[in-house]
N, C-alpha and C. Protein backbone atom coordinates (compact mmCIF):
# COMPACT_ATOMS: atom_id res chain seq x y z
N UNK A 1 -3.55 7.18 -16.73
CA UNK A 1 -2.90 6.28 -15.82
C UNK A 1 -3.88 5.18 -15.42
N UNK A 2 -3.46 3.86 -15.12
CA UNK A 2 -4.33 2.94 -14.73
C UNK A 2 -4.54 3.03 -13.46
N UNK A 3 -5.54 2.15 -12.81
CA UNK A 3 -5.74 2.24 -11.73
C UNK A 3 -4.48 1.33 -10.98
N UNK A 4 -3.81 0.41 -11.64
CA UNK A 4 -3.06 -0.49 -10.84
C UNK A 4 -1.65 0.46 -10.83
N UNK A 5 -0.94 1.37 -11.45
CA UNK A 5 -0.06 2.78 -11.08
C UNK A 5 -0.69 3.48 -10.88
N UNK A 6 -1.99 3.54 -10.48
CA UNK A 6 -2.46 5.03 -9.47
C UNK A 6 -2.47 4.12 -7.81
N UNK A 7 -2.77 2.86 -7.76
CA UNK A 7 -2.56 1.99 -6.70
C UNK A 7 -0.65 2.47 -6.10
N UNK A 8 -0.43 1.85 -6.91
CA UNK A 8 1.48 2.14 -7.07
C UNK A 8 2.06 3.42 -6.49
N UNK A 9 1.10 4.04 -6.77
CA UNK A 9 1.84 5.54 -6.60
C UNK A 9 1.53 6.30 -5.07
N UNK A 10 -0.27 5.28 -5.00
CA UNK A 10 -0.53 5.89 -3.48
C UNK A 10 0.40 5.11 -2.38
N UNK A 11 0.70 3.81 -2.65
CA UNK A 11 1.49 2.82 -2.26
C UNK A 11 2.92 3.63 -1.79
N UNK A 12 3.32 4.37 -2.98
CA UNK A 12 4.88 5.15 -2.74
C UNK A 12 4.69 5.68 -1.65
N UNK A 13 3.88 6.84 -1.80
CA UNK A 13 3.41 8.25 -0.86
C UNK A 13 3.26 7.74 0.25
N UNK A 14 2.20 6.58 0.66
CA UNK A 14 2.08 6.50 1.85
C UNK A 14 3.31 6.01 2.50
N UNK A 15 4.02 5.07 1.89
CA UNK A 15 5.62 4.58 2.26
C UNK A 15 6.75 5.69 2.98
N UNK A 16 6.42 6.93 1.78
CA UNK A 16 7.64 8.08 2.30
C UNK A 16 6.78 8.68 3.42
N UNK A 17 5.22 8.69 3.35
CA UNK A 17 5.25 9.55 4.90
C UNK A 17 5.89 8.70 5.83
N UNK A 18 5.44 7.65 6.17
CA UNK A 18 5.42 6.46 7.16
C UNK A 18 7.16 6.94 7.40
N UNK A 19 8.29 7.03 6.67
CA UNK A 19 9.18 7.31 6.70
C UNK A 19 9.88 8.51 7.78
N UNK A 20 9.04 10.03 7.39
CA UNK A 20 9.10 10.69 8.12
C UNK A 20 8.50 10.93 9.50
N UNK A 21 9.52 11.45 10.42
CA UNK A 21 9.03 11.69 12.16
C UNK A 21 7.71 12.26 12.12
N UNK A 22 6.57 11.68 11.57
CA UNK A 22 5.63 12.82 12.41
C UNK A 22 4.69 11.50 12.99
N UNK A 23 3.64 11.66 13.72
CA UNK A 23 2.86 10.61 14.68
C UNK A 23 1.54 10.86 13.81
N UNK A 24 1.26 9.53 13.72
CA UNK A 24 -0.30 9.33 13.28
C UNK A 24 -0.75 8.13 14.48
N UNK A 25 -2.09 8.26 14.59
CA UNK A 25 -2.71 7.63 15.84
C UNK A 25 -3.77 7.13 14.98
N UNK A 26 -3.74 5.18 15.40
CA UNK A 26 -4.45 4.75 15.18
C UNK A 26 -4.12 3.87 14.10
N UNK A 27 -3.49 4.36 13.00
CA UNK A 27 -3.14 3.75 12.02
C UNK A 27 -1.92 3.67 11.76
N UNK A 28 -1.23 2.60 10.85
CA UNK A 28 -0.07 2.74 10.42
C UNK A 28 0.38 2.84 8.68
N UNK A 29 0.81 3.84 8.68
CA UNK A 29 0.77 4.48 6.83
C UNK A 29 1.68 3.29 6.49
N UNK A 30 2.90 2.75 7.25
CA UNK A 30 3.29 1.86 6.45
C UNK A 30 3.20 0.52 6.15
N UNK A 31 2.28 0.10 6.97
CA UNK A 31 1.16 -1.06 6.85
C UNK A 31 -0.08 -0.61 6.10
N UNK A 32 -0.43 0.05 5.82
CA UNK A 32 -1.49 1.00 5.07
C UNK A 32 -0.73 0.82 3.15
N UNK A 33 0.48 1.83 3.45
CA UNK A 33 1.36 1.34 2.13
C UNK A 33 1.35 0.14 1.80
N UNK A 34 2.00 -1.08 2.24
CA UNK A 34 2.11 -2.29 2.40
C UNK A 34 0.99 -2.80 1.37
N UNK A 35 -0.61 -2.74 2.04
CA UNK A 35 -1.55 -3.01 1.88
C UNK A 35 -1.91 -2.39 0.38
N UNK A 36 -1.53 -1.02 -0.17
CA UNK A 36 -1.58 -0.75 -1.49
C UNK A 36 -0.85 -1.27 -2.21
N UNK A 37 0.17 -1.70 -1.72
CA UNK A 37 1.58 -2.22 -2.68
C UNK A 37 1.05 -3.80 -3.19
N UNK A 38 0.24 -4.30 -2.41
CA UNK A 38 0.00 -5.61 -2.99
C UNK A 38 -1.26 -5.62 -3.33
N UNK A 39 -2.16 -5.06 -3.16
CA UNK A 39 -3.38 -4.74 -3.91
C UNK A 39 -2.77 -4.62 -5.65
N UNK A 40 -2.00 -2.88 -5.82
CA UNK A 40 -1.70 -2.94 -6.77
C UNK A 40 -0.68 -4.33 -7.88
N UNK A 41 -0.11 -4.96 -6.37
CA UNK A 41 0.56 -5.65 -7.49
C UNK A 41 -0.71 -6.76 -8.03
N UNK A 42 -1.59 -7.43 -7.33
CA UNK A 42 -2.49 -8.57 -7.58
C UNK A 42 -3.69 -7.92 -8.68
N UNK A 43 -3.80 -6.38 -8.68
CA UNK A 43 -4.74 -5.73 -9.30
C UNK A 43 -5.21 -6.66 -10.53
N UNK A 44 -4.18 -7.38 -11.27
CA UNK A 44 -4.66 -8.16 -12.97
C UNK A 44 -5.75 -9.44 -12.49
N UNK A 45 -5.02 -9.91 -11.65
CA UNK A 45 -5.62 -11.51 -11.15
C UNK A 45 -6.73 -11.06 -10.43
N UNK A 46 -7.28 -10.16 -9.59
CA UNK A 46 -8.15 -9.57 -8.87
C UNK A 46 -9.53 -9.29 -10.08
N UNK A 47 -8.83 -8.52 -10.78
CA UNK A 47 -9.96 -8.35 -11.79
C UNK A 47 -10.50 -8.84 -12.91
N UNK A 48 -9.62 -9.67 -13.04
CA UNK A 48 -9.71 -11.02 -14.30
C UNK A 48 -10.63 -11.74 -13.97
């Protein structure tokens, strides 16, 4: 797997927790997601 769908995939995960009721302090998984989701998408131009 590349790193830009291993980006993708942590991107998912953190999305569906952020989804479910439970409390995280301090951070937000789906601003956290967010933040993988466009990493992975820019990953080509980033490393080019």
């Amino acid at each position: 797997m590349s790193v830009q769908g291993l980006l993708y995939v942590i991107a998912v995960i953190l999305l569906v927790l952020a989804a479910l009721p439970i409390g995280t302090r301090g951070i937000s998984l789906a601003l956290l997601g967010a933040a993988f989701a466009l990493l992975a998408y820019s990953w080509d131009t980033i490393t080019a």
